[in-house]
C-alpha atoms as a PDB file:
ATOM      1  CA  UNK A   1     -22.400   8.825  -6.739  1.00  0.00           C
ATOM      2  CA  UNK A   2     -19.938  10.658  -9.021  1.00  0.00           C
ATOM      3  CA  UNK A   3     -16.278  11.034  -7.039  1.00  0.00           C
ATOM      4  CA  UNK A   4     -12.959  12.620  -7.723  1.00  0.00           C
ATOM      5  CA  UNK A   5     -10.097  10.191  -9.369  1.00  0.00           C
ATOM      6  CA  UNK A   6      -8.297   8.322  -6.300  1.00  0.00           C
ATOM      7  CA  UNK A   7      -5.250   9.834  -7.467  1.00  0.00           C
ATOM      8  CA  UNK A   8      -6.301  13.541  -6.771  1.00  0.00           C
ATOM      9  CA  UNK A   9      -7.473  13.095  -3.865  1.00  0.00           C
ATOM     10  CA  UNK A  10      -4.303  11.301  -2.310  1.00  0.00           C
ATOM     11  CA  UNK A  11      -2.172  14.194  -4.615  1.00  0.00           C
ATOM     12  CA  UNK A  12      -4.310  16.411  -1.990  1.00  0.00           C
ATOM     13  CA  UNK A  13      -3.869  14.227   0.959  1.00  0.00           C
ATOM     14  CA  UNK A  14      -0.113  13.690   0.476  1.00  0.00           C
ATOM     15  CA  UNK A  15       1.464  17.118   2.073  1.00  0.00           C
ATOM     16  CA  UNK A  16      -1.049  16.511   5.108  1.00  0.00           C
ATOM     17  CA  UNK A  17       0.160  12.814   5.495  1.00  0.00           C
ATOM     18  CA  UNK A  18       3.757  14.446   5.609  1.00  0.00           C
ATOM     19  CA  UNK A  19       3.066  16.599   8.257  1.00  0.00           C
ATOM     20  CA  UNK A  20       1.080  14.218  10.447  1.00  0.00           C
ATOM     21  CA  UNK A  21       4.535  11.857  10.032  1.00  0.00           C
ATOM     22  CA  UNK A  22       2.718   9.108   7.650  1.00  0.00           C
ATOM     23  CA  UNK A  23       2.866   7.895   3.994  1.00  0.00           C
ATOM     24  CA  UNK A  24      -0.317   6.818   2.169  1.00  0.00           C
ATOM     25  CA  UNK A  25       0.325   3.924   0.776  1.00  0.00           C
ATOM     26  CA  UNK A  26      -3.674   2.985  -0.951  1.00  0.00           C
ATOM     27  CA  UNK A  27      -7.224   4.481  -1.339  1.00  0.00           C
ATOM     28  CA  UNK A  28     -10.218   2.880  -2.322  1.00  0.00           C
ATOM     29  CA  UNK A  29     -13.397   4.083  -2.774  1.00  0.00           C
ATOM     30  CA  UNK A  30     -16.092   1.731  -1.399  1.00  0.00           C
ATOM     31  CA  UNK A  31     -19.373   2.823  -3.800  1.00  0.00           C
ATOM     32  CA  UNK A  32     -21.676   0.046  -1.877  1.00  0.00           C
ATOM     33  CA  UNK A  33     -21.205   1.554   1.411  1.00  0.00           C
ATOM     34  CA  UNK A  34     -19.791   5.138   0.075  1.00  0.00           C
ATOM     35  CA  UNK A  35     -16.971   5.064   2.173  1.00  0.00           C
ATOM     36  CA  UNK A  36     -13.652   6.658   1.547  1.00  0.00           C
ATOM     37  CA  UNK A  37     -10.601   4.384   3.058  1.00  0.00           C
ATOM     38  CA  UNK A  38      -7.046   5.961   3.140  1.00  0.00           C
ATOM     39  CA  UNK A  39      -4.347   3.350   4.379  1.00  0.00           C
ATOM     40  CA  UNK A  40      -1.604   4.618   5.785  1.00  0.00           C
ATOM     41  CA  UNK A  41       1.740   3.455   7.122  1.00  0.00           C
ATOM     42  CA  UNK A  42       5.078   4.762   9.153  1.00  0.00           C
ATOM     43  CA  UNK A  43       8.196   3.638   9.483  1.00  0.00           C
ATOM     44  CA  UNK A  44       8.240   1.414  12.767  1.00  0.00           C
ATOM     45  CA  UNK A  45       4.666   0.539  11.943  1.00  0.00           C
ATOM     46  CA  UNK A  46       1.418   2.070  12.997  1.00  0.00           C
ATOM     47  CA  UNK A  47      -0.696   3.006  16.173  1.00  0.00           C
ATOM     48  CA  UNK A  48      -4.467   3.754  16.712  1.00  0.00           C
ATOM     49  CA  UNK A  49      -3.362   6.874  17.949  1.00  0.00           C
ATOM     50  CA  UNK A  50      -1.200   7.971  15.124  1.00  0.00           C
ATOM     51  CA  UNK A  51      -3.876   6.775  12.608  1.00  0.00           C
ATOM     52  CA  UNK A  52      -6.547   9.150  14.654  1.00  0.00           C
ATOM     53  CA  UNK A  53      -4.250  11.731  14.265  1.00  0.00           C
ATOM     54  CA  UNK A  54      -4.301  11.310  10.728  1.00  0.00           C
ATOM     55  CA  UNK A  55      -8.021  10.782  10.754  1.00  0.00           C
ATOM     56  CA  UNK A  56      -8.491  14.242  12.307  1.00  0.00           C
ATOM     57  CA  UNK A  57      -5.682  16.057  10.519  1.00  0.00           C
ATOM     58  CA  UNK A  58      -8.238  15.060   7.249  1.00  0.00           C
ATOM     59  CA  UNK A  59     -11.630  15.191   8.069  1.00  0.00           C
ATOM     60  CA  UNK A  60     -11.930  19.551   7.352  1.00  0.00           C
ATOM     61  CA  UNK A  61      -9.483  19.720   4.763  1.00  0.00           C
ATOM     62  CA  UNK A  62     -11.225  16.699   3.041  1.00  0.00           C
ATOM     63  CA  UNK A  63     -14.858  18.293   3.586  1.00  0.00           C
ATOM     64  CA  UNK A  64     -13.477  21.818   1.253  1.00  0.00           C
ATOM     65  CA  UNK A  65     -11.836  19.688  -1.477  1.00  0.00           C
ATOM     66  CA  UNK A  66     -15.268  17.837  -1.588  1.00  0.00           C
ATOM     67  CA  UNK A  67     -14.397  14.879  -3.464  1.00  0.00           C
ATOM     68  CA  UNK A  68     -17.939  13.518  -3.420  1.00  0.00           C
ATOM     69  CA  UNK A  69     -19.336  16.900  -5.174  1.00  0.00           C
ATOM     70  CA  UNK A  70     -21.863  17.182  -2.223  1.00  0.00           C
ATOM     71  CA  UNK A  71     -22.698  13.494  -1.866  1.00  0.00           C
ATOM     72  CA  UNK A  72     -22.405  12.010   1.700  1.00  0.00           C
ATOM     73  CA  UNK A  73     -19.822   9.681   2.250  1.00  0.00           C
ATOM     74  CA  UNK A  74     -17.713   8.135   5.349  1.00  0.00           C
ATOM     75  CA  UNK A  75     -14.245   8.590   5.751  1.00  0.00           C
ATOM     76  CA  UNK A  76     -11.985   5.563   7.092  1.00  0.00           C
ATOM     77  CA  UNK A  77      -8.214   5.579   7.586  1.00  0.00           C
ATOM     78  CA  UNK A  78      -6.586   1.929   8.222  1.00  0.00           C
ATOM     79  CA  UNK A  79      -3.307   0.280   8.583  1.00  0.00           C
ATOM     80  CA  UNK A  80      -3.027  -2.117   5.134  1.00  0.00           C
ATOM     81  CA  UNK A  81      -2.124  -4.809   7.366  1.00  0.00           C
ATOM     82  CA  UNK A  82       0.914  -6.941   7.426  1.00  0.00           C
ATOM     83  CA  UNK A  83      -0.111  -8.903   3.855  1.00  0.00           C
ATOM     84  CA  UNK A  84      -0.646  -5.500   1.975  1.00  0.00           C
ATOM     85  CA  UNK A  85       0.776  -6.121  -1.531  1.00  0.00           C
ATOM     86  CA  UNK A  86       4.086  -3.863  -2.130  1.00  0.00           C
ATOM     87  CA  UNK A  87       2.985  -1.338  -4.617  1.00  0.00           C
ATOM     88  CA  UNK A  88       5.335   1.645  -4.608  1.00  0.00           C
ATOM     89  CA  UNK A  89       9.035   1.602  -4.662  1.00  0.00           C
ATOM     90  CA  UNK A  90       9.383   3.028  -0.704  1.00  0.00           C
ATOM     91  CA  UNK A  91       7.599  -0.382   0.057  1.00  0.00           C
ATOM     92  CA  UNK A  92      10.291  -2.713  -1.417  1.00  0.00           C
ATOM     93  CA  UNK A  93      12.870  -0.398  -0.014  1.00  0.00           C
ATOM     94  CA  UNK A  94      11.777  -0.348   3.513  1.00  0.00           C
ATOM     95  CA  UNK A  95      11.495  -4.587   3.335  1.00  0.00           C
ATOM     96  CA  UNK A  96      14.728  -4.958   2.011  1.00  0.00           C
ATOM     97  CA  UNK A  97      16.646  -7.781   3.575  1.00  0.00           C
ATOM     98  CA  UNK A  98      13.436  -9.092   4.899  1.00  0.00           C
ATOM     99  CA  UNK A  99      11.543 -12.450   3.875  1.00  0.00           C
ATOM    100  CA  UNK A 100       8.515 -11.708   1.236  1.00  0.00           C
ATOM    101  CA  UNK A 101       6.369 -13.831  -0.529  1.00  0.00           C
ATOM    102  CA  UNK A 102       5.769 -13.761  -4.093  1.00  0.00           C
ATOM    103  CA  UNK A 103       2.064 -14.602  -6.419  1.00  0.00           C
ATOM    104  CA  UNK A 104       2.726 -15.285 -10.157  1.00  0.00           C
ATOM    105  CA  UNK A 105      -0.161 -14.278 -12.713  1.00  0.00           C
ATOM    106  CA  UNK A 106       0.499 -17.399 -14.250  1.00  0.00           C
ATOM    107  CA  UNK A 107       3.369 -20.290 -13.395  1.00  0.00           C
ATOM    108  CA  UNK A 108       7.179 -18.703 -13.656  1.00  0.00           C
ATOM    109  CA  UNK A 109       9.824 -20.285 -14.292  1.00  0.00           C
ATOM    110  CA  UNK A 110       7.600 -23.740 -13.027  1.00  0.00           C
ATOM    111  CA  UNK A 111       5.901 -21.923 -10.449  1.00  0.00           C
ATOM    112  CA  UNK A 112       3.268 -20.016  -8.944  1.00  0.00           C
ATOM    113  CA  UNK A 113       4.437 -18.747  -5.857  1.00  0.00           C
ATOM    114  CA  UNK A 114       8.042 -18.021  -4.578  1.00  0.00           C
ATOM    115  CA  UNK A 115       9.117 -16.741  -0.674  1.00  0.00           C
ATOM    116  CA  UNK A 116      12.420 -15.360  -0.166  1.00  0.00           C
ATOM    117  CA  UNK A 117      14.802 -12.480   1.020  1.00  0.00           C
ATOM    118  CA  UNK A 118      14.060  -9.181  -0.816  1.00  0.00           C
ATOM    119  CA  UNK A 119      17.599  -8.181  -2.031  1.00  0.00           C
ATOM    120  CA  UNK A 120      16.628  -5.356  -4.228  1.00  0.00           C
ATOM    121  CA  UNK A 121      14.166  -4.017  -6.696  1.00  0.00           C
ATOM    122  CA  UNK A 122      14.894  -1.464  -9.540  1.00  0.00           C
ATOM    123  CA  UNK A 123      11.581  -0.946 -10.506  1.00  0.00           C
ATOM    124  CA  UNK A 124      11.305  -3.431 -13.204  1.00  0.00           C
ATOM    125  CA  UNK A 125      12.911  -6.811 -11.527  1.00  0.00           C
ATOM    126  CA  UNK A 126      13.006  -7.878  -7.968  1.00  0.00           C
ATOM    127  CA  UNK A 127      16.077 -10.033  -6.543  1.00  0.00           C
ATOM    128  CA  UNK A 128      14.921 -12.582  -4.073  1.00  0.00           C
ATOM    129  CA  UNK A 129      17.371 -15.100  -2.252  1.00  0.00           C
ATOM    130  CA  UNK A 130      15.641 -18.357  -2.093  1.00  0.00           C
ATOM    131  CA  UNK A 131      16.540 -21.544  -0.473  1.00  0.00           C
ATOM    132  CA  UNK A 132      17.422 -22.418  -4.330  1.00  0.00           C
ATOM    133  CA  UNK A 133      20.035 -19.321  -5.143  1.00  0.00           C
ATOM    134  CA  UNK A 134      19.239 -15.636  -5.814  1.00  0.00           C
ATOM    135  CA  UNK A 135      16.250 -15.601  -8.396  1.00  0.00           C
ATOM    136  CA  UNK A 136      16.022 -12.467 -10.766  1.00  0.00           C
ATOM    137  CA  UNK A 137      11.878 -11.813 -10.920  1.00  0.00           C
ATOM    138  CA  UNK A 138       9.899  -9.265 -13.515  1.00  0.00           C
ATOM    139  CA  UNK A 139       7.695  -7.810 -11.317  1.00  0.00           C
ATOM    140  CA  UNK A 140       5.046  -7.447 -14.341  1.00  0.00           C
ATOM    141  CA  UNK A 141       4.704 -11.655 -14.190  1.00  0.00           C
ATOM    142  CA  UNK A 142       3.746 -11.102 -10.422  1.00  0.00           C
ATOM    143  CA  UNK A 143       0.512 -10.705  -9.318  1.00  0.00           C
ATOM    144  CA  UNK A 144       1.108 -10.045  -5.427  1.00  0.00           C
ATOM    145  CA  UNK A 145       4.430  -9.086  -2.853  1.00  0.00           C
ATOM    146  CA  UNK A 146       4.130  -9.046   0.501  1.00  0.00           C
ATOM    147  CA  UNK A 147       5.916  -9.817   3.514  1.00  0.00           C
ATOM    148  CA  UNK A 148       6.125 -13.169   4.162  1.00  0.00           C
ATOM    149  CA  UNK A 149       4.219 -14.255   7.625  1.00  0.00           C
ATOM    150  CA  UNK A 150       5.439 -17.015   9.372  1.00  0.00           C
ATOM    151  CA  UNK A 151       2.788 -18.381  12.297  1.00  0.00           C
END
């Protein structure tokens, strides 16, 4: 099945997300089961009812920009859930102050995984505080940030 670069289609999807009061924050293509699944988030978190909403708001305007060329295809739209990996710079700013956990490719600075307060991120380093002192991190050595959750 031949399909439209992920990044179009959630160029297309963004003013509609906007409207409907959410940010899309991933797409992924599924080619197995030829589903389409747009996660979506809000500030306060998300509802079933809001993500319906959504659901609805793309379903026609998704069917005209046709990004399956004709194929057949379903069309999800999902929280990320609580471990989603931080992957734009509105997701490190709206955990700021908050405790995150932190996956290295490969051992940094003697390990492989770090959990802290997110102090900042510029875009090229994150600031944690850990129980150790504030810890300056390239975030091209990690492999996965997410909010930390504590059972």
């Amino acid at each position: 099945m031949k399909v439209k670069p992920l990044e179009e289609i959630v160029s297309f999807l963004e003013p509609i997300a906007r409207d409907v009061g959410v940010e899309i924050v991933d797409a992924a293509w599924d080619m197995r089961t030829r589903s389409l699944t747009v996660y979506i988030d809000m500030e306060g978190g998300l509802d079933l009812v809001t993500c319906e909403k959504f659901h609805r708001a793309i379903d026609g305007p998704l069917d005209e920009f046709d990004p399956t060329f004709g194929a057949a295809y379903t069309l999800n739209c999902s929280s990320p859930g609580l471990d989603r990996p931080f992957k734009k710079q509105a997701d490190f700013q709206r955990h700021l102050g908050e405790k995150v956990e932190v996956h290295f490719y490969a051992p940094f600075e003697g390990t492989k995984y770090l959990e802290g307060e997110l102090l900042s991120f510029d875009g090229e380093t994150v600031h944690l505080k850990t129980s150790e002192g504030e810890r300056a991190i390239p975030f091209s050595k990690t492999s996965k940030i997410c909010l930390l959750i504590e059972v």
